[in-house]
Protein backbone atom coordinates (compact mmCIF):
# COMPACT_ATOMS: atom_id res chain seq x y z
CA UNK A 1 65.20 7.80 -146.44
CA UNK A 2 68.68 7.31 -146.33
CA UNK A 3 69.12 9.42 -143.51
CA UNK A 4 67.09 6.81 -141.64
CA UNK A 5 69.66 4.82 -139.49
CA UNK A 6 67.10 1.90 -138.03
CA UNK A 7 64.25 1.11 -140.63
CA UNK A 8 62.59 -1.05 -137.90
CA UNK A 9 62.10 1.96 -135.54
CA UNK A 10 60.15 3.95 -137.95
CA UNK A 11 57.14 5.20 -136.62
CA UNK A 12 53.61 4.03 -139.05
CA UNK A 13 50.18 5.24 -138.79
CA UNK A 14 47.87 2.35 -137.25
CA UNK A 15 47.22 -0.18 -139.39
CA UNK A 16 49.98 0.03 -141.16
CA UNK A 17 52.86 -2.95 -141.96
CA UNK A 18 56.83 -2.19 -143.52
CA UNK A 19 57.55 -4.99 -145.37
CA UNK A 20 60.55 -5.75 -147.22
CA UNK A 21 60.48 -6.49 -151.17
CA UNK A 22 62.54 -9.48 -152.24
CA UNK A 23 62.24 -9.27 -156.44
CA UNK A 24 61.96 -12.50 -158.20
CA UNK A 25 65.88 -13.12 -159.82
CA UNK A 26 65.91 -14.81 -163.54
CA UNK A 27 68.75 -14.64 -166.36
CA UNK A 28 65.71 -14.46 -168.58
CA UNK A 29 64.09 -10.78 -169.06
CA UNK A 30 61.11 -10.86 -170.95
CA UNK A 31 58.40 -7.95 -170.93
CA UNK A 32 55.01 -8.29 -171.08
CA UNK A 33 52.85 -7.44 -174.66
CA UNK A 34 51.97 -4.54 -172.73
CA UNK A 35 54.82 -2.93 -172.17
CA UNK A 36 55.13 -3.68 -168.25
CA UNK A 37 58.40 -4.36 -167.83
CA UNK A 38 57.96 -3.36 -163.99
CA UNK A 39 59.97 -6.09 -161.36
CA UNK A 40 58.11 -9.16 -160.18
CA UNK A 41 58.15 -9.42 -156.64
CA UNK A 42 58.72 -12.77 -155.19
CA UNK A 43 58.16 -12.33 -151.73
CA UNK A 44 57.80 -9.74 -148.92
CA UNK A 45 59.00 -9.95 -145.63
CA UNK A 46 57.46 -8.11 -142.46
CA UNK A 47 60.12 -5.53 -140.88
CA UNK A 48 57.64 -3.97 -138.76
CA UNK A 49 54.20 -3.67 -137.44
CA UNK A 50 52.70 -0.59 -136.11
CA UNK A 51 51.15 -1.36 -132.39
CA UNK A 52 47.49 -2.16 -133.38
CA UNK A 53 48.56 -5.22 -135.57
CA UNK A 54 48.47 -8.45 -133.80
CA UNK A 55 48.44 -10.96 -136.49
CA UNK A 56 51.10 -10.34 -138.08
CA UNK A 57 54.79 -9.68 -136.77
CA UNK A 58 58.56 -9.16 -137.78
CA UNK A 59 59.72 -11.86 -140.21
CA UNK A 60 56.51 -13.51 -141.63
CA UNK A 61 56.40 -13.61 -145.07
CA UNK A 62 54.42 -11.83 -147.34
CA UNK A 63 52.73 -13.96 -150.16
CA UNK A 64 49.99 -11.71 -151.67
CA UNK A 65 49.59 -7.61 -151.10
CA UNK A 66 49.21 -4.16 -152.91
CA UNK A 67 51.17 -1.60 -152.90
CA UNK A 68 51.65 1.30 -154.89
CA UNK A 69 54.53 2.90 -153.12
CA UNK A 70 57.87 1.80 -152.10
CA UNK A 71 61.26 3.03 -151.48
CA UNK A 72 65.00 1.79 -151.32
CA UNK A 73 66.74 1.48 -147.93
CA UNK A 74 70.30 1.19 -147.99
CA UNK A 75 70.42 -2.18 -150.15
CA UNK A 76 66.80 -3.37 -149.86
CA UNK A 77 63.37 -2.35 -151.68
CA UNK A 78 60.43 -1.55 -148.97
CA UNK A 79 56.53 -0.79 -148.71
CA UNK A 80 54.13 0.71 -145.87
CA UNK A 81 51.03 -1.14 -146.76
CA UNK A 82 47.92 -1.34 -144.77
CA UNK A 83 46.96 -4.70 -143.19
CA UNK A 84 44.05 -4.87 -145.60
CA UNK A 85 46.11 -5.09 -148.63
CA UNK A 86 48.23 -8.13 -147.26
CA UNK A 87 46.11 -11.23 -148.72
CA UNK A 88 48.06 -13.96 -147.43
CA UNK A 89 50.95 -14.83 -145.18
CA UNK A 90 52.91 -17.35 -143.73
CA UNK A 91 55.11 -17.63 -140.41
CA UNK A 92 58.64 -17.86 -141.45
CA UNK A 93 59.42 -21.63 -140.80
CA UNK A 94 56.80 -22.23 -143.00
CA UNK A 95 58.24 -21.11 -146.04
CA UNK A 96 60.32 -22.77 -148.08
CA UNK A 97 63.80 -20.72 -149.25
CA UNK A 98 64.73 -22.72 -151.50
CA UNK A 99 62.14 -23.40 -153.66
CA UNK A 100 61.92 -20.71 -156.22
CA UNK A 101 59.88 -20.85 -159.16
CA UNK A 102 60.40 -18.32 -161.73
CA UNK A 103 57.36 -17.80 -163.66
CA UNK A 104 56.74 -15.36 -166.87
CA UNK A 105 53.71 -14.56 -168.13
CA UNK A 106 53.74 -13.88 -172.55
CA UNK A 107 50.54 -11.88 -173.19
CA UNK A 108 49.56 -12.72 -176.98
């Protein structure tokens, strides 16, 4: 990947959305009973769409989706995911920055 020089001109099967991973930032580390001590992701946001997407495009944000692959780009974390495993998004003025709620879940 990091001979890529544009991530945005990457070519994607239809279908098919790069998003970029912004992790969840805390002071606070704490994993779960289970062991998972995997990043929480705070919020995605859409680099690309390939052509066949129309409801989405570059710079809505992410809420809700599944991935099970991603890779680092120069300093960012990124995903291909299929449009069917993005549950929810937002246009980008209607997202609030600033707000940022760090949550942690203690499994007992």
């Amino acid at each position: 990947m990091h001979r890529i020089k544009d991530i945005t001109k990457v070519k994607m099967n239809k279908g098919n959305v790069l998003i970029q991973i912004h992790q969840k930032t805390s002071k606070i580390i704490l994993t779960d009973a289970d062991g998972d001590n995997s990043p929480t992701v705070d919020y995605a946001e859409v680099v690309s769409v390939a052509e066949d997407i129309d409801d989405l495009k570059k710079g809505d944000i992410i809420l809700e989706f599944k991935t099970v692959y991603g890779f680092q780009w120069e300093e960012g974390d990124y995903a291909v995911v299929h449009r069917l495993s993005i549950g929810m998004a937002v246009n980008k003025p209607n997202f609030d920055f600033k707000k940022k709620k760090v949550v942690s879940k203690i499994k007992a």
